[in-house]
PDB file of N, CA and C in Angstrom:
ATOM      1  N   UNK A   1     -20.888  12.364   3.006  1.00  0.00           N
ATOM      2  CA  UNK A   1     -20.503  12.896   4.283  1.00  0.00           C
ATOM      3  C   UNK A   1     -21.734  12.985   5.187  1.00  0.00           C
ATOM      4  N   UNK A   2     -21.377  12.743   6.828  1.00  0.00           N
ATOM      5  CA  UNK A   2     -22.783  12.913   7.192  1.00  0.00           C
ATOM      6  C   UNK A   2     -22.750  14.084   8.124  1.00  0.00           C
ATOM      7  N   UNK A   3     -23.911  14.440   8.153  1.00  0.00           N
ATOM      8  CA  UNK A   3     -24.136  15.966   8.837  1.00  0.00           C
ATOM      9  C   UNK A   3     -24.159  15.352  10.355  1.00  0.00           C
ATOM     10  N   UNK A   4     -24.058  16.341  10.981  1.00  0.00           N
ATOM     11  CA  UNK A   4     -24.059  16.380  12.799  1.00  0.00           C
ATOM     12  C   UNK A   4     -25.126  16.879  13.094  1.00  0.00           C
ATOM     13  N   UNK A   5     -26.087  16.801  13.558  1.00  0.00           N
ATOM     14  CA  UNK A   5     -26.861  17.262  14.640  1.00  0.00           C
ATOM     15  C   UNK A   5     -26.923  17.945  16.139  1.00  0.00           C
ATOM     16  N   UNK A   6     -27.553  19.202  15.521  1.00  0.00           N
ATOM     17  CA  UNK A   6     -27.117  20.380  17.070  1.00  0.00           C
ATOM     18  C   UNK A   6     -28.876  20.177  17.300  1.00  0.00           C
ATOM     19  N   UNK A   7     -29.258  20.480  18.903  1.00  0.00           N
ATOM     20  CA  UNK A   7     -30.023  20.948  19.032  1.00  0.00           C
ATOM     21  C   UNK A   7     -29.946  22.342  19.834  1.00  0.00           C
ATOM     22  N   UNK A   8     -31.201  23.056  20.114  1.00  0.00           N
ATOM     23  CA  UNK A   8     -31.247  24.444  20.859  1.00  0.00           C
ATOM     24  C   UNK A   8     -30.685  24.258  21.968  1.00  0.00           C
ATOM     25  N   UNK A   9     -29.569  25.005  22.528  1.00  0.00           N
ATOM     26  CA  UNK A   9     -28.766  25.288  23.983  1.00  0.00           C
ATOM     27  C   UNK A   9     -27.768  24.675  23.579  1.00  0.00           C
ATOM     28  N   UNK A  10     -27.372  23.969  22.128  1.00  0.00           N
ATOM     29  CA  UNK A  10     -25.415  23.610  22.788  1.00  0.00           C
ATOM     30  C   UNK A  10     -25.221  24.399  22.558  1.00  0.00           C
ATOM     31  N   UNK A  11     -23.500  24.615  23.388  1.00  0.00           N
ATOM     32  CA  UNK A  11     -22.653  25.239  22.929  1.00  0.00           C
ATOM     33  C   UNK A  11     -21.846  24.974  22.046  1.00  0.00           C
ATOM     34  N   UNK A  12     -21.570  25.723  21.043  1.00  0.00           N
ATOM     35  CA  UNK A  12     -20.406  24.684  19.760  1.00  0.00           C
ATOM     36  C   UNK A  12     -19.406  26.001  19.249  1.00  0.00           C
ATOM     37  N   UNK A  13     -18.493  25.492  18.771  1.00  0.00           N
ATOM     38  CA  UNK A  13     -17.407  26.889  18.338  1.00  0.00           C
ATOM     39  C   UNK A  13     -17.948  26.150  17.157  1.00  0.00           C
ATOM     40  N   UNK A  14     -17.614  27.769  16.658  1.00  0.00           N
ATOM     41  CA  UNK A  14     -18.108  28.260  15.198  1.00  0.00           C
ATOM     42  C   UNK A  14     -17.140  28.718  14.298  1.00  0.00           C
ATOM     43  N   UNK A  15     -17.068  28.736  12.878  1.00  0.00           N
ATOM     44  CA  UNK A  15     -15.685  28.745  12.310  1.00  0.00           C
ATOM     45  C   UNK A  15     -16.430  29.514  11.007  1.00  0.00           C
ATOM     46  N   UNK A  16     -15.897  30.936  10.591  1.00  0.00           N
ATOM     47  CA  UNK A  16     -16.707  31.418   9.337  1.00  0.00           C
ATOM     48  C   UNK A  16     -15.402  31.492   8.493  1.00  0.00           C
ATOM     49  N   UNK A  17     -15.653  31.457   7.836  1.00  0.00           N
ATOM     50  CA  UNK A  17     -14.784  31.384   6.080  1.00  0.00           C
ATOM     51  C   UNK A  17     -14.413  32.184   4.866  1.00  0.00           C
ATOM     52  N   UNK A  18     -13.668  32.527   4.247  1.00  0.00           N
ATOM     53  CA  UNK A  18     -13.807  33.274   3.774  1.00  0.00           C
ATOM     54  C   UNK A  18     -14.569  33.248   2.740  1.00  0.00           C
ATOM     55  N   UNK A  19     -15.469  34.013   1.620  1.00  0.00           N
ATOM     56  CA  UNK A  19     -16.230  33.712   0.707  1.00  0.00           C
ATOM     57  C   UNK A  19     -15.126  32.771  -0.257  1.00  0.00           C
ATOM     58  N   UNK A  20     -14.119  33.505  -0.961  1.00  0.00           N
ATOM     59  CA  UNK A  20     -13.349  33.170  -2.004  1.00  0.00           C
ATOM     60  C   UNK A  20     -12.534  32.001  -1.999  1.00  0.00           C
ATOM     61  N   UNK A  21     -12.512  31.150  -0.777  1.00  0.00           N
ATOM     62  CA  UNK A  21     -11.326  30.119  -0.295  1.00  0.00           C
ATOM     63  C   UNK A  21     -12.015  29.935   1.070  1.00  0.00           C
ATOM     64  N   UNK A  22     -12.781  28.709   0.587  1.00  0.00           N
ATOM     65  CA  UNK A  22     -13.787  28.585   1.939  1.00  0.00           C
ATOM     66  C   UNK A  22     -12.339  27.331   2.837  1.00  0.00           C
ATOM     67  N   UNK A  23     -11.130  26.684   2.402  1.00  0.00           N
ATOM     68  CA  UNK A  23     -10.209  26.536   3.217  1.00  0.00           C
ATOM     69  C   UNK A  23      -9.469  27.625   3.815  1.00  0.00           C
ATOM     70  N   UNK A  24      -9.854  28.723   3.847  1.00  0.00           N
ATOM     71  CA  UNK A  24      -9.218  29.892   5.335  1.00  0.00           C
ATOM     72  C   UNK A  24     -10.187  30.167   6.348  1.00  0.00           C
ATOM     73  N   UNK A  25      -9.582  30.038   7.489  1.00  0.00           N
ATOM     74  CA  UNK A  25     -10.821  30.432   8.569  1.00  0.00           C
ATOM     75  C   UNK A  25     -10.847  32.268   8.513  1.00  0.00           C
ATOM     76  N   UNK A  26     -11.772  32.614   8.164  1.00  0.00           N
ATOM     77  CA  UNK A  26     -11.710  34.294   8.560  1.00  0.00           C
ATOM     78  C   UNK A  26     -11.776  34.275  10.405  1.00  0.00           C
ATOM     79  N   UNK A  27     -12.508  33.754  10.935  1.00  0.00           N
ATOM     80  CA  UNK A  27     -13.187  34.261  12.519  1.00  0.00           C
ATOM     81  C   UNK A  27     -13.484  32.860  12.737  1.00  0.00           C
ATOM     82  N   UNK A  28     -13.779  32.867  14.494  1.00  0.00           N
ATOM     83  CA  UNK A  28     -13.911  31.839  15.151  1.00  0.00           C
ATOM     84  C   UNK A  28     -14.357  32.250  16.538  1.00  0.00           C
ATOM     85  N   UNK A  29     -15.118  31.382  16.996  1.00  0.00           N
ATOM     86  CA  UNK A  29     -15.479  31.800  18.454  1.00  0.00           C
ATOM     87  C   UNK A  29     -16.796  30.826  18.866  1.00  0.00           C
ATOM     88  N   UNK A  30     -17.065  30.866  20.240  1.00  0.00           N
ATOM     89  CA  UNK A  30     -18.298  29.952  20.775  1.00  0.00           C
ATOM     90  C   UNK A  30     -19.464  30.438  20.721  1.00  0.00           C
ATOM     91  N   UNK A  31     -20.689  30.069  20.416  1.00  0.00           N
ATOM     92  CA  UNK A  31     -21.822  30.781  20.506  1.00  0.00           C
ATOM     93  C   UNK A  31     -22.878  29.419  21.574  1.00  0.00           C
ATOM     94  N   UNK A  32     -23.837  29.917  20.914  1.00  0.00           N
ATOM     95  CA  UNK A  32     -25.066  28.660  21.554  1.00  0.00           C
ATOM     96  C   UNK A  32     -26.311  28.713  20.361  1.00  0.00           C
ATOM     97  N   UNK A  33     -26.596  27.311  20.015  1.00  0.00           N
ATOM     98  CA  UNK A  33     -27.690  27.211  18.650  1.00  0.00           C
ATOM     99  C   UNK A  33     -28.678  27.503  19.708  1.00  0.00           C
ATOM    100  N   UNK A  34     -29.100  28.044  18.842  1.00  0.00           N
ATOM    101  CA  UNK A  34     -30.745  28.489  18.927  1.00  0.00           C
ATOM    102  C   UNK A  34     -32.016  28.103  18.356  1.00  0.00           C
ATOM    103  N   UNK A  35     -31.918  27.247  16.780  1.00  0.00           N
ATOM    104  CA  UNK A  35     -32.916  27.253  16.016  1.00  0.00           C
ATOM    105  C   UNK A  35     -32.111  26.057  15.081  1.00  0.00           C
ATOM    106  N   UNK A  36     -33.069  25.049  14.590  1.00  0.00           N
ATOM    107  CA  UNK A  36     -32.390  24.851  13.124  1.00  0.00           C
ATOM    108  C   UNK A  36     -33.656  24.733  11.719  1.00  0.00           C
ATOM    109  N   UNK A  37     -33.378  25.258  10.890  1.00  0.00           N
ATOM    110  CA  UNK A  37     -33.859  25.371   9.513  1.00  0.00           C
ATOM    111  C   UNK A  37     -33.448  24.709   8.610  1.00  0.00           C
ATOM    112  N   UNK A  38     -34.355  23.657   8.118  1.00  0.00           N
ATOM    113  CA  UNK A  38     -34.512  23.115   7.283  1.00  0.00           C
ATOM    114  C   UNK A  38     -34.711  23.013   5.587  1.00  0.00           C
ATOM    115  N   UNK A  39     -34.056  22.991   4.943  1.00  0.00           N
ATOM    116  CA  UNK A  39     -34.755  23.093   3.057  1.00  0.00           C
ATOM    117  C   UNK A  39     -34.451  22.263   2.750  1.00  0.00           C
ATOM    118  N   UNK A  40     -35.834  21.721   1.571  1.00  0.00           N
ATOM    119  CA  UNK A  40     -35.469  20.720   0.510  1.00  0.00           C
ATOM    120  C   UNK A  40     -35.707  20.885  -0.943  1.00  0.00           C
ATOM    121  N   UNK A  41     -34.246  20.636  -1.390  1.00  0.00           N
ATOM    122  CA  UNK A  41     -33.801  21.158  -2.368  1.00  0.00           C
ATOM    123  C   UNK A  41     -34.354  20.026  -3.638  1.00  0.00           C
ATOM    124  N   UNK A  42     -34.100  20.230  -4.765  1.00  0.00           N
ATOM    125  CA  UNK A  42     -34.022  20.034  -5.895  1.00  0.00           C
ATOM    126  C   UNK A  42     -35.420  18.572  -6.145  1.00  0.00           C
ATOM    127  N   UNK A  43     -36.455  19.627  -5.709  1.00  0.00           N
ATOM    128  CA  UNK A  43     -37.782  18.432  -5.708  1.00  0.00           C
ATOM    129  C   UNK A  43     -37.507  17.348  -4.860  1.00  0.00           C
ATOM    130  N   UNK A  44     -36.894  17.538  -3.867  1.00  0.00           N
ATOM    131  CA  UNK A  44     -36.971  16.563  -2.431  1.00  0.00           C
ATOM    132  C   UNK A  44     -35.630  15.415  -2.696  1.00  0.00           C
ATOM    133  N   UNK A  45     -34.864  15.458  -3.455  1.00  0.00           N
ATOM    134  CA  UNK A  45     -33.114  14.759  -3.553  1.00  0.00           C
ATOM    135  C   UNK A  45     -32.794  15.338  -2.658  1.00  0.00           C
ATOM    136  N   UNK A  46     -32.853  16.708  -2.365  1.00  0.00           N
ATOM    137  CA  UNK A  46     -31.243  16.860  -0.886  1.00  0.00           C
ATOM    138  C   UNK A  46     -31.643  18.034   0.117  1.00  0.00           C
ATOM    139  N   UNK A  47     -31.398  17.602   1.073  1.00  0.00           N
ATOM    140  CA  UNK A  47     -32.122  18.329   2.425  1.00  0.00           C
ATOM    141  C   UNK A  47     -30.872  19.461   2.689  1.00  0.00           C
ATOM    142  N   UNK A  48     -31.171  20.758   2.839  1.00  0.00           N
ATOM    143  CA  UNK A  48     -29.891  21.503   3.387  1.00  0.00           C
ATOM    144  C   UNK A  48     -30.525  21.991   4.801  1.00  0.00           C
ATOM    145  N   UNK A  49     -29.639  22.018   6.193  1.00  0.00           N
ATOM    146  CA  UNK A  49     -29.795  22.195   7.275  1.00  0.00           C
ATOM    147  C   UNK A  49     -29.101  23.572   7.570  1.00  0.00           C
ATOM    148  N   UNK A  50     -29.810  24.945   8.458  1.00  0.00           N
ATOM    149  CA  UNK A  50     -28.963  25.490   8.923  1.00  0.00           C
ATOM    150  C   UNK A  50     -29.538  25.752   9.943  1.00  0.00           C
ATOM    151  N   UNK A  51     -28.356  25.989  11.064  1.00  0.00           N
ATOM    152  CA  UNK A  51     -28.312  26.574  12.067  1.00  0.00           C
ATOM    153  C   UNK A  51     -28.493  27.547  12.675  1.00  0.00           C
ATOM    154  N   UNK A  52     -29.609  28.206  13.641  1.00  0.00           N
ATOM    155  CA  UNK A  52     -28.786  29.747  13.616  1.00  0.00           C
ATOM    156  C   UNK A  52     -28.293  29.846  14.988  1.00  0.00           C
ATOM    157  N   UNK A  53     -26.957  30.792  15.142  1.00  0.00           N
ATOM    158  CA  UNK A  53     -26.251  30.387  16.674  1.00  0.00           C
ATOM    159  C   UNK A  53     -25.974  32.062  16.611  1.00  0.00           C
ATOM    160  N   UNK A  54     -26.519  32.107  18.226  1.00  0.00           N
ATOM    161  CA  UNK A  54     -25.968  33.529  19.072  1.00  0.00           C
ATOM    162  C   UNK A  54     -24.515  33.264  19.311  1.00  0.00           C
ATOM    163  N   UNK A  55     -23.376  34.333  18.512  1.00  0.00           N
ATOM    164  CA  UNK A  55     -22.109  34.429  18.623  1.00  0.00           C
ATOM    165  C   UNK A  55     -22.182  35.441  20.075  1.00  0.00           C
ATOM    166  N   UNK A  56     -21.364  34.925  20.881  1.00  0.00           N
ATOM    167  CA  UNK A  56     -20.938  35.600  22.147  1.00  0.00           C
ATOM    168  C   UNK A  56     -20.099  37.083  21.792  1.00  0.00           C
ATOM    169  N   UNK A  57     -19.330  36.703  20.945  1.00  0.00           N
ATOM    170  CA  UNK A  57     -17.697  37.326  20.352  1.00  0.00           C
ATOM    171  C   UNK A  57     -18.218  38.751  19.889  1.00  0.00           C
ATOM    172  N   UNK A  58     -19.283  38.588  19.339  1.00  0.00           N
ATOM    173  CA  UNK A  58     -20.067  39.474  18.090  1.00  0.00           C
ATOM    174  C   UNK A  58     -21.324  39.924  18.867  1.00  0.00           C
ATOM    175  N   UNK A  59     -22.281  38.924  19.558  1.00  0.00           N
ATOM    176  CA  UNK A  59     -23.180  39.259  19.950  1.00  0.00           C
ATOM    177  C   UNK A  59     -24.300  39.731  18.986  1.00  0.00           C
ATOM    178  N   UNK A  60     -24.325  38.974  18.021  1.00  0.00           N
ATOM    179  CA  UNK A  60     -25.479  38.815  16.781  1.00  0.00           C
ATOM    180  C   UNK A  60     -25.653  37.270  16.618  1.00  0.00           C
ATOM    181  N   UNK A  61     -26.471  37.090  15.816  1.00  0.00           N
ATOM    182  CA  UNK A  61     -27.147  35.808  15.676  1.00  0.00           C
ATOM    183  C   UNK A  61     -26.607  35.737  14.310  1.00  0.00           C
ATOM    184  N   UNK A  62     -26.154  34.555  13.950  1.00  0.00           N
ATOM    185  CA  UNK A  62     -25.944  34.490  12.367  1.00  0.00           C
ATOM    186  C   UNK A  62     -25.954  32.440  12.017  1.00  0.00           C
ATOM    187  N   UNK A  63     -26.212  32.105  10.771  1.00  0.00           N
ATOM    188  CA  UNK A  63     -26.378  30.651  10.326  1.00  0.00           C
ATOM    189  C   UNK A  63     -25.315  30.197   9.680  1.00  0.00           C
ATOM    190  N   UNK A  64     -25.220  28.980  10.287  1.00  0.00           N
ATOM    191  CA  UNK A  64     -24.393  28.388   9.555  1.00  0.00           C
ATOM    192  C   UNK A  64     -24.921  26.650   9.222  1.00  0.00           C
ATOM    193  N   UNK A  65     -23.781  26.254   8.895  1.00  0.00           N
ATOM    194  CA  UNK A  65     -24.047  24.819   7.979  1.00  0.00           C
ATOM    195  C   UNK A  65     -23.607  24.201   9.140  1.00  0.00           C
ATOM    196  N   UNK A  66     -23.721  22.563   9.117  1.00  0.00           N
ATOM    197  CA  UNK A  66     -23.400  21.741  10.433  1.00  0.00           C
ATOM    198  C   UNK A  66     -21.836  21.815  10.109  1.00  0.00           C
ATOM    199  N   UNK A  67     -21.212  22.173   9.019  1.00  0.00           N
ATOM    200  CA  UNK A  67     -19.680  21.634   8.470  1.00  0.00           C
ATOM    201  C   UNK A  67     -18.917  22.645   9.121  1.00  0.00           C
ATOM    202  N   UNK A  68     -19.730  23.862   9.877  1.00  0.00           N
ATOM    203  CA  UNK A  68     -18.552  25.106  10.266  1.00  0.00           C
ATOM    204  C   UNK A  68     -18.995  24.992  11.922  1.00  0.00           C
ATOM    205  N   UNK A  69     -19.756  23.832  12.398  1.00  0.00           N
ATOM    206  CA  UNK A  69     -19.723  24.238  14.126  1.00  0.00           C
ATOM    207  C   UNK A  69     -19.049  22.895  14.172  1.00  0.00           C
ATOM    208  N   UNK A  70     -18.648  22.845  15.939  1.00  0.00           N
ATOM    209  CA  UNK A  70     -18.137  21.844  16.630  1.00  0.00           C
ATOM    210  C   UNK A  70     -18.937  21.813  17.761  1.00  0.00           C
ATOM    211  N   UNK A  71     -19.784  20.693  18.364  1.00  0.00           N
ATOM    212  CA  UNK A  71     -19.937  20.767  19.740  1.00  0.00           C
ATOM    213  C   UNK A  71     -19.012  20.795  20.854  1.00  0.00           C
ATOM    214  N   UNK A  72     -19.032  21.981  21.784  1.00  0.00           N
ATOM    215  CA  UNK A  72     -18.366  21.924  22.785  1.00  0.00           C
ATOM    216  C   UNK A  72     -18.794  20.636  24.042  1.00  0.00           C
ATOM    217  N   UNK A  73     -18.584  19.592  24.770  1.00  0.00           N
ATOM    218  CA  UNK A  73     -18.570  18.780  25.919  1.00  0.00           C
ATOM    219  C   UNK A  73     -18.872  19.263  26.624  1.00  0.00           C
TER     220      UNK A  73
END
């Protein structure tokens, strides 16, 4: 699968999950990325990307994976 690329200032709706059944959306709403963070995992095989995006809805900052935003147009 391939990851998407956000940079700082989009806007993208955001989709959080539930821990137990990551197919239910718990919450949803638009924020704007701010940052992205990088790790590489398992002696340099697999890169994990996160995001961190100011939620409007909430008005906290929280991260996610590229698989739970959408860019807004």
């Amino acid at each position: 699968m391939q990851n998407k690329k956000f940079n700082s200032g989009d806007l993208v709706r955001w989709y959080e999950s539930y821990a137990d059944d990551l197919s239910m959306t718990k919450d949803s709403g638009l924020g704007i990325v701010l940052d992205e963070k990088s790790y590489i995992l398992h002696g340099g095989d697999l890169k994990h990307t996160n995001y961190r995006v100011y939620r409007n809805k909430h008005q906290d900052i929280l991260a996610f994976v590229s698989e739970d935003l959408v860019k807004i147009k």
